[in-house]
N, C-alpha and C. Protein backbone atom coordinates (compact mmCIF):
# COMPACT_ATOMS: atom_id res chain seq x y z
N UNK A 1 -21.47 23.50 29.25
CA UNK A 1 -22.26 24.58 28.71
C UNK A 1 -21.52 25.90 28.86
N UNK A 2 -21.50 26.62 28.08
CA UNK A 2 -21.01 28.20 27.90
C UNK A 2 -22.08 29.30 28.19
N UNK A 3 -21.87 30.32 28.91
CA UNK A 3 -22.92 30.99 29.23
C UNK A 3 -23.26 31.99 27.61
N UNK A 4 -22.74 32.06 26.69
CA UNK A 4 -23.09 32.68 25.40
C UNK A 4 -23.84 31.48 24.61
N UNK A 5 -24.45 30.36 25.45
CA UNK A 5 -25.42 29.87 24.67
C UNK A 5 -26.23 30.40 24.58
N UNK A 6 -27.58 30.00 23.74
CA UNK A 6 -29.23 31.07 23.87
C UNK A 6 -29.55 30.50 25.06
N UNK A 7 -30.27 31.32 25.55
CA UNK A 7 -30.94 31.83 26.92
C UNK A 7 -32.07 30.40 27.15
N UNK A 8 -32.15 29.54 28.24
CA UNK A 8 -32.84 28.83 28.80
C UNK A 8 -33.75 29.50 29.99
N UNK A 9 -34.70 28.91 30.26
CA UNK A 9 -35.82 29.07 31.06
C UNK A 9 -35.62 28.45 32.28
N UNK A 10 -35.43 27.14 32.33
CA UNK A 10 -35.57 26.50 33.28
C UNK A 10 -34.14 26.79 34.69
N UNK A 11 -34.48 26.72 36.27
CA UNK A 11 -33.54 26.57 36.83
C UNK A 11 -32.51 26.46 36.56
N UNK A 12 -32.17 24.82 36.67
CA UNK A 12 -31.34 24.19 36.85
C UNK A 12 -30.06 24.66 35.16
N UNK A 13 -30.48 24.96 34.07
CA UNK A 13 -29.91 25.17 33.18
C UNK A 13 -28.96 26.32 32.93
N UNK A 14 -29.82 27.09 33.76
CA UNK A 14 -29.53 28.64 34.13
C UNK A 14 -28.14 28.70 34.82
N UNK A 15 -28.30 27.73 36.44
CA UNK A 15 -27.20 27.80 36.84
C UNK A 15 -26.13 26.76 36.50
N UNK A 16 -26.34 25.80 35.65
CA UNK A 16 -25.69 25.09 34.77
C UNK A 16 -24.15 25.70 34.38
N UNK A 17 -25.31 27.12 33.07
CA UNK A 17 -24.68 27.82 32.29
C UNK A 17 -23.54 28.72 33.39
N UNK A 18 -24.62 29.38 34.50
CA UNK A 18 -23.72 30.43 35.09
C UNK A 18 -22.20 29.53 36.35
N UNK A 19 -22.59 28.49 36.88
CA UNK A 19 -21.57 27.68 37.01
C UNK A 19 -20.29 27.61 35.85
N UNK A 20 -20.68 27.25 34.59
CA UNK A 20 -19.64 26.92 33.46
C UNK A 20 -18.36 28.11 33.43
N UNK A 21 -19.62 29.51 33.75
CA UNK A 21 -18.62 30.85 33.39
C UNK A 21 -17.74 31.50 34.75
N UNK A 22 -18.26 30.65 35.97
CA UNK A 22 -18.06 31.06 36.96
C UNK A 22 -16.62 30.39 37.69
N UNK A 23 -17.00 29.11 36.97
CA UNK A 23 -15.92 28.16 37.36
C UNK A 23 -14.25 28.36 36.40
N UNK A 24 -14.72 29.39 35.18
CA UNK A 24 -13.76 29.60 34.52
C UNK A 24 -13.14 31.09 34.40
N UNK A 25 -13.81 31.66 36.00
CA UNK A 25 -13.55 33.31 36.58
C UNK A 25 -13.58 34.02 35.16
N UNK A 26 -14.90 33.56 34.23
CA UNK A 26 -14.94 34.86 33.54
C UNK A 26 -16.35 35.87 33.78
N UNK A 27 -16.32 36.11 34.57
CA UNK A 27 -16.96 37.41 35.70
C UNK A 27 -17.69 37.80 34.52
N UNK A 28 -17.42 38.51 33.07
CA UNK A 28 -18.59 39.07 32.11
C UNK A 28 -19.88 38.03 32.16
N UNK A 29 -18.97 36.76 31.90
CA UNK A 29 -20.17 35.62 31.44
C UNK A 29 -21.27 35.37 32.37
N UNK A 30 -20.72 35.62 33.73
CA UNK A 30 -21.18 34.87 34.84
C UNK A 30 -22.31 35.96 35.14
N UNK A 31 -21.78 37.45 35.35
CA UNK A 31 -22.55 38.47 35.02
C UNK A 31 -23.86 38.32 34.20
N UNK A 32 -23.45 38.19 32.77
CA UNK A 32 -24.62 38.73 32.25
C UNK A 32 -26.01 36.89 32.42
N UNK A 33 -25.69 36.45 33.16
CA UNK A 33 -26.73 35.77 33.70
C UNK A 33 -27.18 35.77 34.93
N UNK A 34 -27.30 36.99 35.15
CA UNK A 34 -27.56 37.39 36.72
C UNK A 34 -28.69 38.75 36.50
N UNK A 35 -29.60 38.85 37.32
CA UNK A 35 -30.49 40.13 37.15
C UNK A 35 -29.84 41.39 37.36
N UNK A 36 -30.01 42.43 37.23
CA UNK A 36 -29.31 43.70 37.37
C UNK A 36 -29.42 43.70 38.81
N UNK A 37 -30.31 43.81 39.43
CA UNK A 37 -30.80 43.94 41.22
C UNK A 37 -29.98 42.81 41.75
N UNK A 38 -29.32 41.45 41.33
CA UNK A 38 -29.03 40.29 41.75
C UNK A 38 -28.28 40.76 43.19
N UNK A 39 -28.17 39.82 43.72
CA UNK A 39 -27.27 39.30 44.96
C UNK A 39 -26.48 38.38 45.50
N UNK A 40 -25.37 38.71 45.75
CA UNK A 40 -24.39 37.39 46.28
C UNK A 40 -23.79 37.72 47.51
N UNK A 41 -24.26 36.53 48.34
CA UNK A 41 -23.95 36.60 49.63
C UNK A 41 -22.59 36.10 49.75
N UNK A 42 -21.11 36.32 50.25
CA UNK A 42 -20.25 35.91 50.17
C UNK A 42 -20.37 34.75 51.20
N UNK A 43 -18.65 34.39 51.46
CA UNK A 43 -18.37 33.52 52.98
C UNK A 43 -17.90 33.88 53.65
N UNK A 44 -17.46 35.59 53.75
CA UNK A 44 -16.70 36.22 55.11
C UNK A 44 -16.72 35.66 56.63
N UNK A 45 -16.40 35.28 57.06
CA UNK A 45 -16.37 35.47 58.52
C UNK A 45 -17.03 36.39 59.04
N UNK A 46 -17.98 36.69 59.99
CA UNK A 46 -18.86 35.16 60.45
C UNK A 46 -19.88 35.35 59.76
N UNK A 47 -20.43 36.22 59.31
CA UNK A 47 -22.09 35.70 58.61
C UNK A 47 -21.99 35.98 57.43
N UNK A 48 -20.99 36.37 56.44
CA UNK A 48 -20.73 36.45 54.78
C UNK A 48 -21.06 37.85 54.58
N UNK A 49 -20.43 38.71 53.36
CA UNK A 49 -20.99 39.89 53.58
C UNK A 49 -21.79 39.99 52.00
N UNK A 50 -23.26 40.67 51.94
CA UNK A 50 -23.61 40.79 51.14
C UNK A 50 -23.61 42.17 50.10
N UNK A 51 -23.76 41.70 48.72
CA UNK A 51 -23.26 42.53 47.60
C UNK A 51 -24.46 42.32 46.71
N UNK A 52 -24.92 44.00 46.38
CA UNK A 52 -26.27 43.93 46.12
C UNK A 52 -25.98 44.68 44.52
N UNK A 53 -26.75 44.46 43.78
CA UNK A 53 -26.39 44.95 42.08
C UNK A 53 -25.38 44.32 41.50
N UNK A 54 -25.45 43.96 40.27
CA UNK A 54 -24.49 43.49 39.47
C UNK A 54 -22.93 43.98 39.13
N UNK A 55 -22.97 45.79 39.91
CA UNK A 55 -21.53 46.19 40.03
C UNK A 55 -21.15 46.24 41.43
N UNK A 56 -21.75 45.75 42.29
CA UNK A 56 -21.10 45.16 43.64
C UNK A 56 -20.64 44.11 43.61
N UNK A 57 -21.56 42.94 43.09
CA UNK A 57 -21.06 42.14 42.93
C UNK A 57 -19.75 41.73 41.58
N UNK A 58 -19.90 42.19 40.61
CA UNK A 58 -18.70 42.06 39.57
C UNK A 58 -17.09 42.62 40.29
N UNK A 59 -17.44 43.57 41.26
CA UNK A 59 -16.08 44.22 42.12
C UNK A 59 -15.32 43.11 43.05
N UNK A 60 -16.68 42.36 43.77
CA UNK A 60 -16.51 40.84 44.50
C UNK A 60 -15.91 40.08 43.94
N UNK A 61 -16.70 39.63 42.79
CA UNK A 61 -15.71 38.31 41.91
C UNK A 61 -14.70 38.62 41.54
N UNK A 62 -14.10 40.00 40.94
CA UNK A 62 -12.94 40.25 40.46
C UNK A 62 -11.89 40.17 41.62
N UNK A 63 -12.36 40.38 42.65
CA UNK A 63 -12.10 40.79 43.49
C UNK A 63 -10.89 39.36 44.37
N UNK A 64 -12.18 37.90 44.56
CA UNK A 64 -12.24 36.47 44.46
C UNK A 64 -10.98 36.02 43.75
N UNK A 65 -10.91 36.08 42.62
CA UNK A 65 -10.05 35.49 41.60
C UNK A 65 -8.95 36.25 41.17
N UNK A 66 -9.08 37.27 41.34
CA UNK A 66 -7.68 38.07 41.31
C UNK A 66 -7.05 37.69 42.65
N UNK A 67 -6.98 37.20 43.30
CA UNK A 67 -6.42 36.74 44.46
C UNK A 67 -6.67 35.49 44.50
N UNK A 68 -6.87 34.80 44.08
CA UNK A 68 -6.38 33.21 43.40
C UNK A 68 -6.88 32.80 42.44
N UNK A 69 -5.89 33.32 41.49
CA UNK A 69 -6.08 33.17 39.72
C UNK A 69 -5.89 31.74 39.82
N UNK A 70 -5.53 30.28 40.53
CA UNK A 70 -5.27 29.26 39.80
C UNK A 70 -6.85 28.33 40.85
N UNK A 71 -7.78 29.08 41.45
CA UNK A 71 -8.35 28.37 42.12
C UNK A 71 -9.92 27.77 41.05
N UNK A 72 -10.10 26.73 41.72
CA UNK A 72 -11.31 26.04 40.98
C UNK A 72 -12.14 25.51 41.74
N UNK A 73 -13.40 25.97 41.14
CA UNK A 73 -14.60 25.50 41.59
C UNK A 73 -15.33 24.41 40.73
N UNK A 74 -15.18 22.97 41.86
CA UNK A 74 -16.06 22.01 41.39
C UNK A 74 -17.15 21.64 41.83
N UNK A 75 -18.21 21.77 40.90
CA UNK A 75 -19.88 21.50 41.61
C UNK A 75 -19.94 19.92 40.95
N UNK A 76 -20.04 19.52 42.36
CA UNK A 76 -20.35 18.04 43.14
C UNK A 76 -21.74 17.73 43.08
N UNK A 77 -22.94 18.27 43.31
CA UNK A 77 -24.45 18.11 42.98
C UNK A 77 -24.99 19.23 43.08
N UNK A 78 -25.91 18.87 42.08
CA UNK A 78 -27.14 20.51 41.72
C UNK A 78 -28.65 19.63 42.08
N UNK A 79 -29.28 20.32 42.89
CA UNK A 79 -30.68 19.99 43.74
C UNK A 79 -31.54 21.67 43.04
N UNK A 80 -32.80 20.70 42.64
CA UNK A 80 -33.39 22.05 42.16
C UNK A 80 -35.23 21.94 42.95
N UNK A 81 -35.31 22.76 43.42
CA UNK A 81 -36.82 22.77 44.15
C UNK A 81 -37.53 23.86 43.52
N UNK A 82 -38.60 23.92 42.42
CA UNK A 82 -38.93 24.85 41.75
C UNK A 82 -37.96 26.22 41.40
N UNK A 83 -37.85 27.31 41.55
CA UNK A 83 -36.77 28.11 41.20
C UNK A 83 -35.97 28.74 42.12
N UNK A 84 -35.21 27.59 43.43
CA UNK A 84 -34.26 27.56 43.77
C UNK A 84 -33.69 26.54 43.73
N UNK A 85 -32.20 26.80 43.40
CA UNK A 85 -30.90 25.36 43.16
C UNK A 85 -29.93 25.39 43.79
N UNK A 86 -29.67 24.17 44.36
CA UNK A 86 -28.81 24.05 45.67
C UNK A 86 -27.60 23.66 45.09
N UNK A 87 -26.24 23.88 45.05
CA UNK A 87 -25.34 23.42 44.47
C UNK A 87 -24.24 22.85 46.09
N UNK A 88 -23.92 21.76 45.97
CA UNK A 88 -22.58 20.90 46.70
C UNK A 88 -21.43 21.61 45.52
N UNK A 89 -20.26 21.96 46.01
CA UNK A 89 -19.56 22.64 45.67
C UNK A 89 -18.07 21.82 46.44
N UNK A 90 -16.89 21.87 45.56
CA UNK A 90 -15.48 21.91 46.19
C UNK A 90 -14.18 23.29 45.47
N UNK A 91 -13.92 23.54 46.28
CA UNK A 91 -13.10 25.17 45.96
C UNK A 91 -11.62 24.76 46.59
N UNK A 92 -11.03 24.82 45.23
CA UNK A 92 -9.56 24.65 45.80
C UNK A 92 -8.91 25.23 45.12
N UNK A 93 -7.55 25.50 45.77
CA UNK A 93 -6.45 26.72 45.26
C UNK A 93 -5.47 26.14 45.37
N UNK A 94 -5.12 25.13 45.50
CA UNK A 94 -3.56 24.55 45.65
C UNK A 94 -4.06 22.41 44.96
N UNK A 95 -3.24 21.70 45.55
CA UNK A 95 -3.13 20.23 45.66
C UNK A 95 -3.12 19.40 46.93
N UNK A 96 -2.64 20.09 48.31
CA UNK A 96 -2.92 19.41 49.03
C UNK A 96 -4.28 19.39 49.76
N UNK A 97 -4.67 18.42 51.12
CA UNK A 97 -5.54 18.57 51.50
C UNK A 97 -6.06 19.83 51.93
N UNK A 98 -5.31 20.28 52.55
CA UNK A 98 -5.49 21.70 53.37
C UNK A 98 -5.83 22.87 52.44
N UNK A 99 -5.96 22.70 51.14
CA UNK A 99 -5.94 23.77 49.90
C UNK A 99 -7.48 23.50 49.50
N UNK A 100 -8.13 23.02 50.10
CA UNK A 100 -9.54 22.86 49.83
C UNK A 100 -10.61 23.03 50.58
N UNK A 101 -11.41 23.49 50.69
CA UNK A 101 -12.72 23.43 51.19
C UNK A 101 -14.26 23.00 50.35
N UNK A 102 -15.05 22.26 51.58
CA UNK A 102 -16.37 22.06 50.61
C UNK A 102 -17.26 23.11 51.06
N UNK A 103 -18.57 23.43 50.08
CA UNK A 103 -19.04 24.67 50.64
C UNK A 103 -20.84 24.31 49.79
N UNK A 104 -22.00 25.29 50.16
CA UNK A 104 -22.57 25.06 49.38
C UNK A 104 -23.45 26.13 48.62
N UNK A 105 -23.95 26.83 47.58
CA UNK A 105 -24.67 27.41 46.72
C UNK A 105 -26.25 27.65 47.20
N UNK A 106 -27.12 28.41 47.37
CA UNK A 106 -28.00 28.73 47.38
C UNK A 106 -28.70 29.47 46.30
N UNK A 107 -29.00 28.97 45.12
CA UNK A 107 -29.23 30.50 44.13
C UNK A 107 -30.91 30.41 44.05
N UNK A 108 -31.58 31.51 43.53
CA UNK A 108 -32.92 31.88 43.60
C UNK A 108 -32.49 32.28 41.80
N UNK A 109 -33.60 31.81 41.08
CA UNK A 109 -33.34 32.37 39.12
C UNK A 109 -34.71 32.97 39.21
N UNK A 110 -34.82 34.12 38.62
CA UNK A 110 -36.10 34.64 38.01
C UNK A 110 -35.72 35.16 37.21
N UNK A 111 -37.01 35.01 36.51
CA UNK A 111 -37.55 35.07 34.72
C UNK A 111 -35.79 34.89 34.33
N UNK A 112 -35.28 33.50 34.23
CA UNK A 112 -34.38 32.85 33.18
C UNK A 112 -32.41 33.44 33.93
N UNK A 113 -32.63 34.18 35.16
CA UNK A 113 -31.09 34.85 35.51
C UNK A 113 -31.00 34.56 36.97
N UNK A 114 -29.84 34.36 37.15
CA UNK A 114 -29.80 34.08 38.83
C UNK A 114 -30.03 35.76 39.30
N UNK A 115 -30.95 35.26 40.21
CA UNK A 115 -31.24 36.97 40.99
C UNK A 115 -30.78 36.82 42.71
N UNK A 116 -30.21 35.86 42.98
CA UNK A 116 -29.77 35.38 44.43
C UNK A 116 -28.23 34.53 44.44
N UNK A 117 -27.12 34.68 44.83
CA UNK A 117 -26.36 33.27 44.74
C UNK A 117 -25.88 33.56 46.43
N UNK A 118 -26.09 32.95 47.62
CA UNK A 118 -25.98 32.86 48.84
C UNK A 118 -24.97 31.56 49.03
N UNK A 119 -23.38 31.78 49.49
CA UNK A 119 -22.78 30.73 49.40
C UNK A 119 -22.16 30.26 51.06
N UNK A 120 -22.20 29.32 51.07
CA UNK A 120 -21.79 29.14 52.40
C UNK A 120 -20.37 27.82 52.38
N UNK A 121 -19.62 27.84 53.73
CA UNK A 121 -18.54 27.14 53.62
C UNK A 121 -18.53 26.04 54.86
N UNK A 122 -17.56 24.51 54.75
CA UNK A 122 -17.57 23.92 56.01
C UNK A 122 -17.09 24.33 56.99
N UNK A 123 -16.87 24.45 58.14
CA UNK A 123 -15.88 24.70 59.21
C UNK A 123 -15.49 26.17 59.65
């Protein structure tokens, strides 16, 4: 799914779409399916640091991927409990073992946009 499809309602579709644009670091796409107020909790050391509005957070992601333009995010399972979706996640920047981590997604969607993405990491 491309996030310039028409606009879905449901959860799980939502972060479907915003996964598709996210996983392909194009930060506009991923953006404009996010609420203006949204929030993303990073994975800083030790408790993640949070980034509140859609230009805190767009500074973050650019931020993410400009410092590893070849890294990829693969979502492993999406769990949806009314309008929060849990995503299993693998993030890697290289080929060997050590170039990977698993991690997992917390997002909250209202009215049709992620307004929460809280991410956390193993180890």
């Amino acid at each position: 799914m491309r996030a310039d499809l028409p606009a879905t309602t449901g959860p799980r579709e939502v972060v479907e779409r915003f996964n598709a644009a996210f996983g392909d670091h194009d930060v506009p796409a991923a953006l404009s399916l996010t609420t203006e107020d949204c929030v993303f909790e990073d994975t800083a050391p030790p408790y993640g640091v949070r980034h509140v509005g859609r230009e805190a957070v767009r500074r973050s992601w650019e931020a993410l991927f400009d410092g590893a333009p070849a890294a990829r995010f693969h979502a492993e399972e999406l769990f949806v409990a009314g309008d929060r979706v849990v995503v299993r996640w693998l993030y890697s920047w290289g080929d060997g073992e050590d170039e990977r981590i698993r991690g997992v997604d917390l997002f909250t969607v209202r009215d049709g946009l992620v307004s929460e993405k809280a991410a956390y990491v193993k180890g």
